[in-house]
N, C-alpha and C. Protein backbone atom coordinates (compact mmCIF):
# COMPACT_ATOMS: atom_id res chain seq x y z
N UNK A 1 5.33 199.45 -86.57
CA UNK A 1 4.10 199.77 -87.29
C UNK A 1 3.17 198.56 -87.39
N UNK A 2 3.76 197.75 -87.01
CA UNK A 2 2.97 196.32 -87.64
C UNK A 2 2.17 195.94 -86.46
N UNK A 3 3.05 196.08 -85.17
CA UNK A 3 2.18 196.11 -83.50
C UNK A 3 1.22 196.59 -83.66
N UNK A 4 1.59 198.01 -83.88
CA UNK A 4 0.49 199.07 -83.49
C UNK A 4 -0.27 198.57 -84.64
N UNK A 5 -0.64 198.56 -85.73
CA UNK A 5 -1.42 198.48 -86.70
C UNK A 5 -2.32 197.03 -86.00
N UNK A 6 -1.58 196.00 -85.55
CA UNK A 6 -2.64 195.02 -85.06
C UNK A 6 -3.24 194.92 -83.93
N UNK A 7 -2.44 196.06 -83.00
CA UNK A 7 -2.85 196.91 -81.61
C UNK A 7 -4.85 197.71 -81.94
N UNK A 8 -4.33 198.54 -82.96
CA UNK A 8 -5.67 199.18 -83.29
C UNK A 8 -6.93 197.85 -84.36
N UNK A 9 -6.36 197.29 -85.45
CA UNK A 9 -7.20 196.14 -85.97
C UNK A 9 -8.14 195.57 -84.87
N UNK A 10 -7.40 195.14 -84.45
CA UNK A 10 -8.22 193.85 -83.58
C UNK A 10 -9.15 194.45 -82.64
N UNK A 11 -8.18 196.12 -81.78
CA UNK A 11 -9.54 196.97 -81.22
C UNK A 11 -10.78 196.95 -81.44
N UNK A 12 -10.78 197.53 -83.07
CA UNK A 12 -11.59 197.43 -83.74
C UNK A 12 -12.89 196.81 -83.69
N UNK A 13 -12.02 195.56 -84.10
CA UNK A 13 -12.94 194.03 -84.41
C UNK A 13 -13.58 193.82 -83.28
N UNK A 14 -13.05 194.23 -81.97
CA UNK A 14 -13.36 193.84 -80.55
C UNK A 14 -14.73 194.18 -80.64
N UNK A 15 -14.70 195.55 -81.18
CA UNK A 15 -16.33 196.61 -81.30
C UNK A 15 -17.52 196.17 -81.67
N UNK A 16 -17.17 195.01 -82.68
CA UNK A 16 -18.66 194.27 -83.06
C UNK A 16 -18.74 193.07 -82.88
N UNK A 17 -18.10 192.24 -81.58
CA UNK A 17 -18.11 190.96 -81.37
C UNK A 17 -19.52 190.99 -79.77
N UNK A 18 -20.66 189.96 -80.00
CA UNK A 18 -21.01 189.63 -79.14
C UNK A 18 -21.10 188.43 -78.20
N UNK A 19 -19.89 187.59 -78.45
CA UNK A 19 -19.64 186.47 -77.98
C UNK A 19 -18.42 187.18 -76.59
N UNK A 20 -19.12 186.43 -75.69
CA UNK A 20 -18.38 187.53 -74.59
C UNK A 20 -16.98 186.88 -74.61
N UNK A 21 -16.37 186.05 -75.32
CA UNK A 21 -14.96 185.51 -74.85
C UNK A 21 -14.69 185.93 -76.51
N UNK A 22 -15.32 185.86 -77.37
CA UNK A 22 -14.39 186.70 -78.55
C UNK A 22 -13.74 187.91 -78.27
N UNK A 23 -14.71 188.86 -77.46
CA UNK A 23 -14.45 190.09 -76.65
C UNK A 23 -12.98 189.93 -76.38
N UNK A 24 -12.70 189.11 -75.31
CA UNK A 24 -11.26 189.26 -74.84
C UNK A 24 -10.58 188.30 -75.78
N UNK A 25 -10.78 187.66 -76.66
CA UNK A 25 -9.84 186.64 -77.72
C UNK A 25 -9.18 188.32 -78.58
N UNK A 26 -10.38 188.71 -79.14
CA UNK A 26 -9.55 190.00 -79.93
C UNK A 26 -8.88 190.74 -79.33
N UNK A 27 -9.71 190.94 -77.89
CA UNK A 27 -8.58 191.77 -76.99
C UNK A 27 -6.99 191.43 -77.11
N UNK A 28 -7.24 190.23 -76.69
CA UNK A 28 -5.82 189.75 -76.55
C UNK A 28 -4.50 189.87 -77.68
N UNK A 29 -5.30 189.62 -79.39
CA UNK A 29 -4.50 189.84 -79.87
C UNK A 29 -4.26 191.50 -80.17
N UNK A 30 -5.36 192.65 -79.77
CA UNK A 30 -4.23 193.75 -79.77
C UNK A 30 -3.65 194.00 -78.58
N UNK A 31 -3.43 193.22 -77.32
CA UNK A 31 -2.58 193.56 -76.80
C UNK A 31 -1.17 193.15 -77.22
N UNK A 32 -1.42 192.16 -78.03
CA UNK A 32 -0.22 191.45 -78.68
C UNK A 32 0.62 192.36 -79.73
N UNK A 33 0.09 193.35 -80.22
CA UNK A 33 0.06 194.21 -81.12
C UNK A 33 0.85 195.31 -80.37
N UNK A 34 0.26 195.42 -78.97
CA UNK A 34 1.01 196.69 -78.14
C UNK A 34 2.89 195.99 -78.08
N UNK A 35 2.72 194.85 -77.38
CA UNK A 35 3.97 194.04 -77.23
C UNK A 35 4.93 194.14 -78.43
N UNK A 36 4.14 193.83 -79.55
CA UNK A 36 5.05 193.51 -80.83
C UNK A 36 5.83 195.17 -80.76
N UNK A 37 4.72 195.97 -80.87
CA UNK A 37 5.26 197.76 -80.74
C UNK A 37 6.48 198.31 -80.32
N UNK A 38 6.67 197.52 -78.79
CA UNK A 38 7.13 198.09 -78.14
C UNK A 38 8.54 197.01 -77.87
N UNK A 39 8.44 196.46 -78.73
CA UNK A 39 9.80 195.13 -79.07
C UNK A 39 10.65 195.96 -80.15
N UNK A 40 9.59 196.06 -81.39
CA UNK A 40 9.94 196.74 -82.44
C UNK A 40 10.56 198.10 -82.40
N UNK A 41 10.43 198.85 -81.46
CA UNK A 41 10.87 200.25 -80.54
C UNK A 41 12.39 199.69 -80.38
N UNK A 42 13.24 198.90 -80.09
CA UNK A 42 13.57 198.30 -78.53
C UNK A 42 13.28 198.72 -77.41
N UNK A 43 11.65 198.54 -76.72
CA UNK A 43 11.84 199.02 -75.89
C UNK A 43 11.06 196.95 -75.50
N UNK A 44 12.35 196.52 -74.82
CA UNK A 44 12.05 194.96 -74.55
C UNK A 44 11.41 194.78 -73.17
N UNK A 45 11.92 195.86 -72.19
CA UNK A 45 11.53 195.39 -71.02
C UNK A 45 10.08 196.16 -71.05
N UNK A 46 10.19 197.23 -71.74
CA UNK A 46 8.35 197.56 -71.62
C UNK A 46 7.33 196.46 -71.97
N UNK A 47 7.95 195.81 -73.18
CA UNK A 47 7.24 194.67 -74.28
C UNK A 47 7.13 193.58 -72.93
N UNK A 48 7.97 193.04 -72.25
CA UNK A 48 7.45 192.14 -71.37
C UNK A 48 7.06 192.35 -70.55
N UNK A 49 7.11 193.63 -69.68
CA UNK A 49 6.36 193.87 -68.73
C UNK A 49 4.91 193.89 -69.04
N UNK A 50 4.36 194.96 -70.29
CA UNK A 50 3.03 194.07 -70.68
C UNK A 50 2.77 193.01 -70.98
N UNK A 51 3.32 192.21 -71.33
CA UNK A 51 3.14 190.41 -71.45
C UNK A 51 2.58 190.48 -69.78
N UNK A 52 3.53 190.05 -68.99
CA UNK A 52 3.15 189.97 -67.73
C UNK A 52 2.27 190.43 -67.11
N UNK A 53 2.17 191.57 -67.18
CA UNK A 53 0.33 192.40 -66.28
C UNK A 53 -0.61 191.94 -67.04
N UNK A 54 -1.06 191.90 -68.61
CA UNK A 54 -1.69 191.05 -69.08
C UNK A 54 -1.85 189.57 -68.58
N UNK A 55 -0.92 189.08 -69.08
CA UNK A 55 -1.04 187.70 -68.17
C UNK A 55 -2.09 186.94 -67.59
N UNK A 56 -1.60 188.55 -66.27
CA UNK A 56 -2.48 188.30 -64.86
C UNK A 56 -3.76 188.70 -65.24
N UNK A 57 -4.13 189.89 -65.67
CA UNK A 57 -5.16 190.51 -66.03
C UNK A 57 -6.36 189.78 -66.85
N UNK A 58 -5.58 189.35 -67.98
CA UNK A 58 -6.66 188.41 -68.81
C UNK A 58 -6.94 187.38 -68.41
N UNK A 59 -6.03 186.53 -67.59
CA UNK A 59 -6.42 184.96 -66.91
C UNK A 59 -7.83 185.33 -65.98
N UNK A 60 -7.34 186.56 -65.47
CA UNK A 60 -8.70 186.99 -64.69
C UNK A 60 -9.99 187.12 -65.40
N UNK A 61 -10.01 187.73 -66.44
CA UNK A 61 -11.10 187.64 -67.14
C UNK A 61 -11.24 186.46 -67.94
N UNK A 62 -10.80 185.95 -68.42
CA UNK A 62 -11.30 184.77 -69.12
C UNK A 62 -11.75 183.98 -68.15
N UNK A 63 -11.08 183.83 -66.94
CA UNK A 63 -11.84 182.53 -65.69
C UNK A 63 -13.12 183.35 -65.06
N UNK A 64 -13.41 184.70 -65.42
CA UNK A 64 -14.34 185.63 -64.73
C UNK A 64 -15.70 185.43 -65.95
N UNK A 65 -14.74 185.08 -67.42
CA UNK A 65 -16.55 185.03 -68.38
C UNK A 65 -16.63 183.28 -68.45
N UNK A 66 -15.96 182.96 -67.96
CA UNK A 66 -16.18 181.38 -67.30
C UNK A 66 -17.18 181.25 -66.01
N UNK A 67 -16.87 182.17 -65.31
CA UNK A 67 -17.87 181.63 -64.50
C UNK A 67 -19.60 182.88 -64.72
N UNK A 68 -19.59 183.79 -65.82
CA UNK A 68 -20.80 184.75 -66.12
C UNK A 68 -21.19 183.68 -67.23
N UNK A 69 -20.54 182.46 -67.99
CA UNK A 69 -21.27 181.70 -68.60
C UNK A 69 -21.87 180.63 -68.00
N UNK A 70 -21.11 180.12 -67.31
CA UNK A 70 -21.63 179.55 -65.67
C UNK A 70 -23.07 179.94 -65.53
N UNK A 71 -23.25 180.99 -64.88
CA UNK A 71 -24.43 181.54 -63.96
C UNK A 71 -25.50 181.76 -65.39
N UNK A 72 -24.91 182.00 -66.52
CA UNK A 72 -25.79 182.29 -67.55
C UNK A 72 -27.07 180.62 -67.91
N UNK A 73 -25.44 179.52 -67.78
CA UNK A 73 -26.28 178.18 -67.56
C UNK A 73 -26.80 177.71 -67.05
N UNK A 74 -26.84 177.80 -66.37
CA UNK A 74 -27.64 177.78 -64.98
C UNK A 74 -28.88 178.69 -64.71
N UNK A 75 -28.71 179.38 -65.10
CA UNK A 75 -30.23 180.14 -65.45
C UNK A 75 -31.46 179.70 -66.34
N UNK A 76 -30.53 179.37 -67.23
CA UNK A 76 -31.30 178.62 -68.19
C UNK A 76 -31.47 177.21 -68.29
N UNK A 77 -30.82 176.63 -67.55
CA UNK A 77 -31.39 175.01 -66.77
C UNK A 77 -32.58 175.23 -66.13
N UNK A 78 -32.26 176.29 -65.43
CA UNK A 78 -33.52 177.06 -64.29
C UNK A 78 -34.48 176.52 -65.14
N UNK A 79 -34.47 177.54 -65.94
CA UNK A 79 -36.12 177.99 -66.75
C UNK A 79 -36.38 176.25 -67.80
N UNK A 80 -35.65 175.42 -68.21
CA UNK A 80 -35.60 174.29 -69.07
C UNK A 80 -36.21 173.10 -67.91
N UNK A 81 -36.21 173.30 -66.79
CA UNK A 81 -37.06 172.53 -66.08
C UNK A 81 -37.14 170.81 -66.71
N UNK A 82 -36.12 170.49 -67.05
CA UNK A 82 -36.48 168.86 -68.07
C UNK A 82 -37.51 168.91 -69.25
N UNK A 83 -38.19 169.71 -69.35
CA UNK A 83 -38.47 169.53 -71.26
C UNK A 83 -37.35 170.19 -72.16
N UNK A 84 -37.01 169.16 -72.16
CA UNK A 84 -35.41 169.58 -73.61
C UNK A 84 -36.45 169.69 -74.81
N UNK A 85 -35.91 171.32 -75.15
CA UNK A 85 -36.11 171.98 -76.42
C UNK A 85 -34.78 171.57 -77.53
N UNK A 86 -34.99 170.73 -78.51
CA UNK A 86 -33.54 170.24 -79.43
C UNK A 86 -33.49 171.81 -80.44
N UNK A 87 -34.70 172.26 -80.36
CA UNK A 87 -34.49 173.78 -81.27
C UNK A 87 -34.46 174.54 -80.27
N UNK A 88 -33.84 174.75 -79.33
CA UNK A 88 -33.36 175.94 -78.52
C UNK A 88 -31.88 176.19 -78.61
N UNK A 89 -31.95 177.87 -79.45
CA UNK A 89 -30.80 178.10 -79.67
C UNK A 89 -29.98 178.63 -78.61
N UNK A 90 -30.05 179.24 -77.70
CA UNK A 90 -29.88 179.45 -76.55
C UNK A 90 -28.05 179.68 -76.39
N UNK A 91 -27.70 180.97 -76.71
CA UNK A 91 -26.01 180.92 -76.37
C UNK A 91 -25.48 181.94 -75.57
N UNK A 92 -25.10 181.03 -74.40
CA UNK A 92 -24.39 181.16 -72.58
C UNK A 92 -23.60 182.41 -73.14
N UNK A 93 -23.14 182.14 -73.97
CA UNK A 93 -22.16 183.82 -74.41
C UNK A 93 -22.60 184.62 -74.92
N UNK A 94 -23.72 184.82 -75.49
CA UNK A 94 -23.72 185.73 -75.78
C UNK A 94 -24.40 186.89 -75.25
N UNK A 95 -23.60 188.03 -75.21
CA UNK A 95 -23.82 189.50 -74.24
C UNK A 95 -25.04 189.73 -74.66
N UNK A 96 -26.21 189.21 -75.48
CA UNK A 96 -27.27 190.41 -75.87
C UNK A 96 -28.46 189.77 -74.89
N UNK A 97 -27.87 188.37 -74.45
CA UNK A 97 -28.82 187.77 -73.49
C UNK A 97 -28.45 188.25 -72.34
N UNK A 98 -27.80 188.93 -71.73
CA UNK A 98 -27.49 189.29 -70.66
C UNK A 98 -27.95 190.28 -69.96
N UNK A 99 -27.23 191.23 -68.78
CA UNK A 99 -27.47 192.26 -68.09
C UNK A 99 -28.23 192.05 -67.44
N UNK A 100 -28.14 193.15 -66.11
CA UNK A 100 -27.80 193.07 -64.66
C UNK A 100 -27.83 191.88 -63.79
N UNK A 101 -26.41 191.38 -64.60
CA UNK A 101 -25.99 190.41 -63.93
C UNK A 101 -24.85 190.53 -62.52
N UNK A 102 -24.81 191.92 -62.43
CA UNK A 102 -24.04 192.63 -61.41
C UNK A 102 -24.80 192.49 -59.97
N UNK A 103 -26.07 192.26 -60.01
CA UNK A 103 -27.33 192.08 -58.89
C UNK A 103 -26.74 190.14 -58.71
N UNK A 104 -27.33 189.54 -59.39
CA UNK A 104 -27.21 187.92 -59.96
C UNK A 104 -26.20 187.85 -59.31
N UNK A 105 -24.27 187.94 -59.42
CA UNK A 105 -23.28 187.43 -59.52
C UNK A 105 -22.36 188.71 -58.76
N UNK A 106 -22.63 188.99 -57.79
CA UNK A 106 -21.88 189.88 -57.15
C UNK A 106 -20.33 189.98 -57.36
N UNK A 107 -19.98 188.86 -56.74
CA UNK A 107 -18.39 188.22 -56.41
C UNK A 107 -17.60 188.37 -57.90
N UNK A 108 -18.75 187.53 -58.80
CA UNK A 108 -17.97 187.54 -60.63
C UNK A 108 -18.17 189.00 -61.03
N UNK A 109 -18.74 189.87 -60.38
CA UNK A 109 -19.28 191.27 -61.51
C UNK A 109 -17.69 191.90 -60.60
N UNK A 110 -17.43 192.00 -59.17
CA UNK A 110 -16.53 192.88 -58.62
C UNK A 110 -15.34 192.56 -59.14
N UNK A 111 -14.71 191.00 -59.74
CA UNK A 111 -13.29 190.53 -59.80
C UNK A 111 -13.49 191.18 -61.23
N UNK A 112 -14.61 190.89 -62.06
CA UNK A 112 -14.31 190.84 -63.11
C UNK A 112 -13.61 192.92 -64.10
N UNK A 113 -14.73 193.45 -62.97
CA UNK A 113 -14.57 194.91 -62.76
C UNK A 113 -13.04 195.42 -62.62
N UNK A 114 -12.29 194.78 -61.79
CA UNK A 114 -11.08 194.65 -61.35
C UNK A 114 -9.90 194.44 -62.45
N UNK A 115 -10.39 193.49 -63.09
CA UNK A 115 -9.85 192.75 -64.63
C UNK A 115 -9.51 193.77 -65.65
N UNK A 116 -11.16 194.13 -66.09
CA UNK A 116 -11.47 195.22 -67.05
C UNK A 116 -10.99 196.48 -66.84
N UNK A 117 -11.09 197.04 -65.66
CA UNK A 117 -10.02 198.18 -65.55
C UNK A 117 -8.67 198.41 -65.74
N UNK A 118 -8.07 197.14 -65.75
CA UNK A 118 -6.61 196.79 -65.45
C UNK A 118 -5.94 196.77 -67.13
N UNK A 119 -7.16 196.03 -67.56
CA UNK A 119 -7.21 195.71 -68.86
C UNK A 119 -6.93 197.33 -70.06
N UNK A 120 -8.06 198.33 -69.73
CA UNK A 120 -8.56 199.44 -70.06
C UNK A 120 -7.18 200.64 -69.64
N UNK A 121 -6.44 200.56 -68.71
CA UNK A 121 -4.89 201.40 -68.61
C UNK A 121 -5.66 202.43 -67.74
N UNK A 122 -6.46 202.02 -66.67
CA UNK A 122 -6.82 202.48 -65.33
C UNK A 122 -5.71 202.62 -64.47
N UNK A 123 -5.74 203.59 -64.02
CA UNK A 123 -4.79 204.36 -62.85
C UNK A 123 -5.50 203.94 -61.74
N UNK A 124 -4.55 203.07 -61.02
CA UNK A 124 -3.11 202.54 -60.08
C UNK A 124 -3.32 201.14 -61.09
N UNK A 125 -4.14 200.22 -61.44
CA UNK A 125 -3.73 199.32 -62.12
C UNK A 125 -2.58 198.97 -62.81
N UNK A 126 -2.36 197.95 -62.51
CA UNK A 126 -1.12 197.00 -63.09
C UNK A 126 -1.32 197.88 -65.47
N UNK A 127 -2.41 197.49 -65.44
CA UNK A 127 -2.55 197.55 -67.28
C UNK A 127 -1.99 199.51 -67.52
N UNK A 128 -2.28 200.20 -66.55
CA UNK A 128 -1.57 201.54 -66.36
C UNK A 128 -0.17 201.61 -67.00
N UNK A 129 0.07 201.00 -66.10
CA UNK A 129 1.64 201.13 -65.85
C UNK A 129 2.42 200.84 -67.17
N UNK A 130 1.97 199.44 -67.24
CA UNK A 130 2.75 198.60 -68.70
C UNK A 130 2.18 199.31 -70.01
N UNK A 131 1.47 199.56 -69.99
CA UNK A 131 0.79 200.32 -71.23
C UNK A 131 1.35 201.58 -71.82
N UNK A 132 1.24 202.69 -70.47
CA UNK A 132 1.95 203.49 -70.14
C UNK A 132 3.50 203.89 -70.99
N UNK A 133 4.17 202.89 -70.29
CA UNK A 133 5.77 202.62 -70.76
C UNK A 133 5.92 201.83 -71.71
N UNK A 134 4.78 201.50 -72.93
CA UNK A 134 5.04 201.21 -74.19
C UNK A 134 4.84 202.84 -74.97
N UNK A 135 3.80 203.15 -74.43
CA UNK A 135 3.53 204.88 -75.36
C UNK A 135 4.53 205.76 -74.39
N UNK A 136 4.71 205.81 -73.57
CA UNK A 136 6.03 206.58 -73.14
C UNK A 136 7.30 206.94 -74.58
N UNK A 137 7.29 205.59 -74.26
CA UNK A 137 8.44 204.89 -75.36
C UNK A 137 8.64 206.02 -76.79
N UNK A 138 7.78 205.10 -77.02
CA UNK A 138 6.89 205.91 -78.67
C UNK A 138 7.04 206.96 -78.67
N UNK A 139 6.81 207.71 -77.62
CA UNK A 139 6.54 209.65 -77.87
C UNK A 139 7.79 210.09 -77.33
N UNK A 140 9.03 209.53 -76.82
CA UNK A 140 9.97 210.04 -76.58
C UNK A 140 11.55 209.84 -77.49
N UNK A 141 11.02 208.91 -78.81
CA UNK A 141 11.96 208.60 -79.66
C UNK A 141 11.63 209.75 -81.00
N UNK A 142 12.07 210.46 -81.56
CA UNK A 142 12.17 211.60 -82.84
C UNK A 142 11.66 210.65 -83.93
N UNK A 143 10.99 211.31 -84.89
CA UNK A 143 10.99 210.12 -86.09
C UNK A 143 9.37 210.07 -86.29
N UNK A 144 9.36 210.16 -87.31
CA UNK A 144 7.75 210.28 -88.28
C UNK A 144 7.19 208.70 -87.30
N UNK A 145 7.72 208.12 -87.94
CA UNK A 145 7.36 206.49 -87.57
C UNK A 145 6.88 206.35 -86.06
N UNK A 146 7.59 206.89 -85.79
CA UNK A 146 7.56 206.81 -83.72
C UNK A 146 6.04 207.42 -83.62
N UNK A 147 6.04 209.10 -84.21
CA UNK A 147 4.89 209.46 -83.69
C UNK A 147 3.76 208.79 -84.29
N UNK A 148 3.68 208.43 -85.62
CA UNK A 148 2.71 207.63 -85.89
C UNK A 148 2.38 206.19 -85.16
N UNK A 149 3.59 205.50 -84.94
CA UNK A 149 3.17 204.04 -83.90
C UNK A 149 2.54 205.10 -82.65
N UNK A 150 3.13 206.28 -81.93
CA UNK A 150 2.65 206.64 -81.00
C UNK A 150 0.86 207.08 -80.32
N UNK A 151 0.33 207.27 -82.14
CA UNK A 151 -0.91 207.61 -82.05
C UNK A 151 -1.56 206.46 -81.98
N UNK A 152 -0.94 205.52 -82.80
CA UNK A 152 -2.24 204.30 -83.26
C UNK A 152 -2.52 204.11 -82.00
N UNK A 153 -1.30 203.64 -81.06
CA UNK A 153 -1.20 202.98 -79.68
C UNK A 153 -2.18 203.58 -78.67
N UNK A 154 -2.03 205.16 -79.12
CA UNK A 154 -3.18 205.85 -77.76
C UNK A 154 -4.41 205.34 -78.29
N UNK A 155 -4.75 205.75 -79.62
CA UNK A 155 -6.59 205.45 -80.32
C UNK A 155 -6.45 204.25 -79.83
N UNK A 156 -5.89 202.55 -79.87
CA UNK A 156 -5.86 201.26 -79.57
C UNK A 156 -5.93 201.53 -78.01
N UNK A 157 -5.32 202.40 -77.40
CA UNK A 157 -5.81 202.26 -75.53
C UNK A 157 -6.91 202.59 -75.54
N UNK A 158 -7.55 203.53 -76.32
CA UNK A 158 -8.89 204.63 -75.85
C UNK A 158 -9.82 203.48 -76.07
N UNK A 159 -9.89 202.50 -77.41
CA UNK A 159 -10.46 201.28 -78.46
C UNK A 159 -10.47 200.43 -76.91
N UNK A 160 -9.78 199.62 -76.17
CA UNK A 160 -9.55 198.73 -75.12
C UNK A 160 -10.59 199.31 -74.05
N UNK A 161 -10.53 200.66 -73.94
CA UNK A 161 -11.44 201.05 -72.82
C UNK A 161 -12.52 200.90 -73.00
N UNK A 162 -13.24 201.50 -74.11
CA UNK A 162 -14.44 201.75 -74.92
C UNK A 162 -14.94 200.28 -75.55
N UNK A 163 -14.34 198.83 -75.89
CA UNK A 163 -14.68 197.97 -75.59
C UNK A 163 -14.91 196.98 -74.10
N UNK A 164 -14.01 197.11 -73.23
CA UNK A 164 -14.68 197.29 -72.17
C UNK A 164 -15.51 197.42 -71.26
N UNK A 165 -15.96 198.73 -71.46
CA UNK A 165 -16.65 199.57 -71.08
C UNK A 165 -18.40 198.78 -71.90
N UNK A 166 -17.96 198.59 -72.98
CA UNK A 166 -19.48 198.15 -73.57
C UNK A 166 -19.41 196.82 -73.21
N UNK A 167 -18.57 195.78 -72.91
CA UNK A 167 -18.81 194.61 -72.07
C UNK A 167 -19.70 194.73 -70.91
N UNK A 168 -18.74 195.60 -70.47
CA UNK A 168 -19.34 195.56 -68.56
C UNK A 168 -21.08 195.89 -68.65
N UNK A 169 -20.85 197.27 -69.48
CA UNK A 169 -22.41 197.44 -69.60
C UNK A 169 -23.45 196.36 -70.12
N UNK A 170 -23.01 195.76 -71.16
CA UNK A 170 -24.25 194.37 -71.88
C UNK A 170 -24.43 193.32 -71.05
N UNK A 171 -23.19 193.23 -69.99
CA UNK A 171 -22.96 191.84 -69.38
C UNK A 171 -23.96 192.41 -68.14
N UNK A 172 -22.98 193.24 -67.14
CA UNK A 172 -23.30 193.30 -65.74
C UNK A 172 -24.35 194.54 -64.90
N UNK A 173 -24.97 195.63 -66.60
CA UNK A 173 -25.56 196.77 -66.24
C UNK A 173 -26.88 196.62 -66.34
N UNK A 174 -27.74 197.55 -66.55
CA UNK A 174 -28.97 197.32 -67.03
C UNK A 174 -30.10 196.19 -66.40
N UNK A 175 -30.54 196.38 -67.54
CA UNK A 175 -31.81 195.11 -67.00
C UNK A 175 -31.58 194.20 -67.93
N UNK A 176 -32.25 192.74 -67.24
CA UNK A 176 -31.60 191.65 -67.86
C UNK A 176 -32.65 191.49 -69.02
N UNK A 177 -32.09 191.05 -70.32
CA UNK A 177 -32.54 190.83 -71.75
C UNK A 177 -33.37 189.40 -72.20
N UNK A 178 -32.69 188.45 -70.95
CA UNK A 178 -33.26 187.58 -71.43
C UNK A 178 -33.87 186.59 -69.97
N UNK A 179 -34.53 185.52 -69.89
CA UNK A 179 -34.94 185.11 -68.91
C UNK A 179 -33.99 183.94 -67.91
N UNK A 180 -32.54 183.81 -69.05
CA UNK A 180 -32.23 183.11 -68.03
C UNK A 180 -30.90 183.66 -67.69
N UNK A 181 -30.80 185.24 -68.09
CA UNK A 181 -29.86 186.52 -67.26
C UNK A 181 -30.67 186.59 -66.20
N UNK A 182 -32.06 186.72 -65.80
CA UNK A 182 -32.90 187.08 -64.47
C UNK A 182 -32.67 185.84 -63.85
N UNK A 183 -32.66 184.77 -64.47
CA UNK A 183 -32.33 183.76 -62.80
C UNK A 183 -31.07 183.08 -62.70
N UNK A 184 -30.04 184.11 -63.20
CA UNK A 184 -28.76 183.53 -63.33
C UNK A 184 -28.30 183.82 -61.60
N UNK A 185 -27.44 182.49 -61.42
CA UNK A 185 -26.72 183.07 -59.88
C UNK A 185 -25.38 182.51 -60.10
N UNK A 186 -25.10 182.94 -58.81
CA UNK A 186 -23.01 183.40 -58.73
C UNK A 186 -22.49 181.89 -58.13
N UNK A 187 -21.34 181.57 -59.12
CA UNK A 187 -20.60 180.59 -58.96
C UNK A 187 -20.36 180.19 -57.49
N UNK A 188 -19.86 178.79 -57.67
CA UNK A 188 -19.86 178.06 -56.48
C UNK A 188 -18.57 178.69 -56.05
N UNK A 189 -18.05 178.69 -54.54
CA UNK A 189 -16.74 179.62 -54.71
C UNK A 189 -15.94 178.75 -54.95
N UNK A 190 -15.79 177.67 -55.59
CA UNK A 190 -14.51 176.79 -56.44
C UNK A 190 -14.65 177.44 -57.34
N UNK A 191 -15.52 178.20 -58.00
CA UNK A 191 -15.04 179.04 -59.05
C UNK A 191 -14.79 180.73 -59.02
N UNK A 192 -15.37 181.19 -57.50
CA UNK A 192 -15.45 182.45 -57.31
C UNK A 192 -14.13 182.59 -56.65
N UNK A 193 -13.62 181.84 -55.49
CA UNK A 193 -12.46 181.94 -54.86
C UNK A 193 -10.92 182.30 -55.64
N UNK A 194 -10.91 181.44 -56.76
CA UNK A 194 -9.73 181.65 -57.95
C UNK A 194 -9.71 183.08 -58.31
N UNK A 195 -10.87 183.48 -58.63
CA UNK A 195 -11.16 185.06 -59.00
C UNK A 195 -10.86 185.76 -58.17
């Protein structure tokens, strides 16, 4: 109960963060929440198998809003041309300056796409699978408790998608919000190649 309860929390919290790496910081701890779940189950090898596809999954995105803060800086060097503004608040993370940065950053919008699905319990994805065989788990043990961890866990997958989903859109959809999302460009491939 305590997984799942910080499985769905942190979902939550995910919902009103616009700092694009808080995004996946909260992510992370309800995936931590799925893990704890599915420990607390005994179900151990499910619990590490999501450790592991995570892992992979989030290293991807965190080195993927590494390099969309990248291109975000760089945009805005663009436009700063050497008159340093000391009152320019100006923050590389945050999603509301962003969008269609999918045009901008091809290479970072496709890996990162890749990430977020994996992330979200997209079918054939790795985040499928492991996710999967934590709520498997859940709905096949009898017991008040079970089905209740079993629900939080689905609303906390649906929560992962649906944050997601509003990343990709603020970051990589639309039209760009601010002027130095329009002259943002795509990492050098020392940073695109890793991705």
């Amino acid at each position: 109960l305590t997984g799942a309860a910080t499985a769905l929390f942190a979902g939550l919290i995910a919902f009103t963060q616009f700092d694009m790496k808080k995004v996946l910081a909260y992510s992370t701890v309800s995936q931590l929440g799925f893990m704890i779940a599915a420990v607390g189950m005994g179900a151990y090898v499910a619990g590490m198998f999501h450790l592991i596809t995570h892992a992979f999954f989030k290293a991807l995105l965190f080195l993927g809003s590494g390099s969309v803060i990248h291109g975000m800086e760089h945009g805005h060097h663009h436009l700063a041309h050497g008159h340093h503004d000391e009152h320019d608040t100006f923050d590389p993370q945050d999603m509301r300056t962003m969008g269609g940065l999918r045009h901008k950053m091809p290479w970072t919008f496709r890996t990162y796409m890749v990430g977020a699905l994996a992330l979200a319990g997209i079918f054939p994805l790795a985040g499928f699978w492991s996710k999967d065989e934590i709520l498997a788990h859940a709905n096949t043990n009898d017991g008040t408790i079970f089905t209740v961890v079993y629900w939080m866990l689905t609303i906390a997958a649906f929560c992962t998608a649906f944050y997601m989903g509003r990343q990709l859109k603020m970051t990589f959809f639309g039209e760009p919000r601010h002027a130095a999302a329009d002259h943002a460009e795509e990492s050098s491939p020392l940073m695109t190649r890793p991705l």
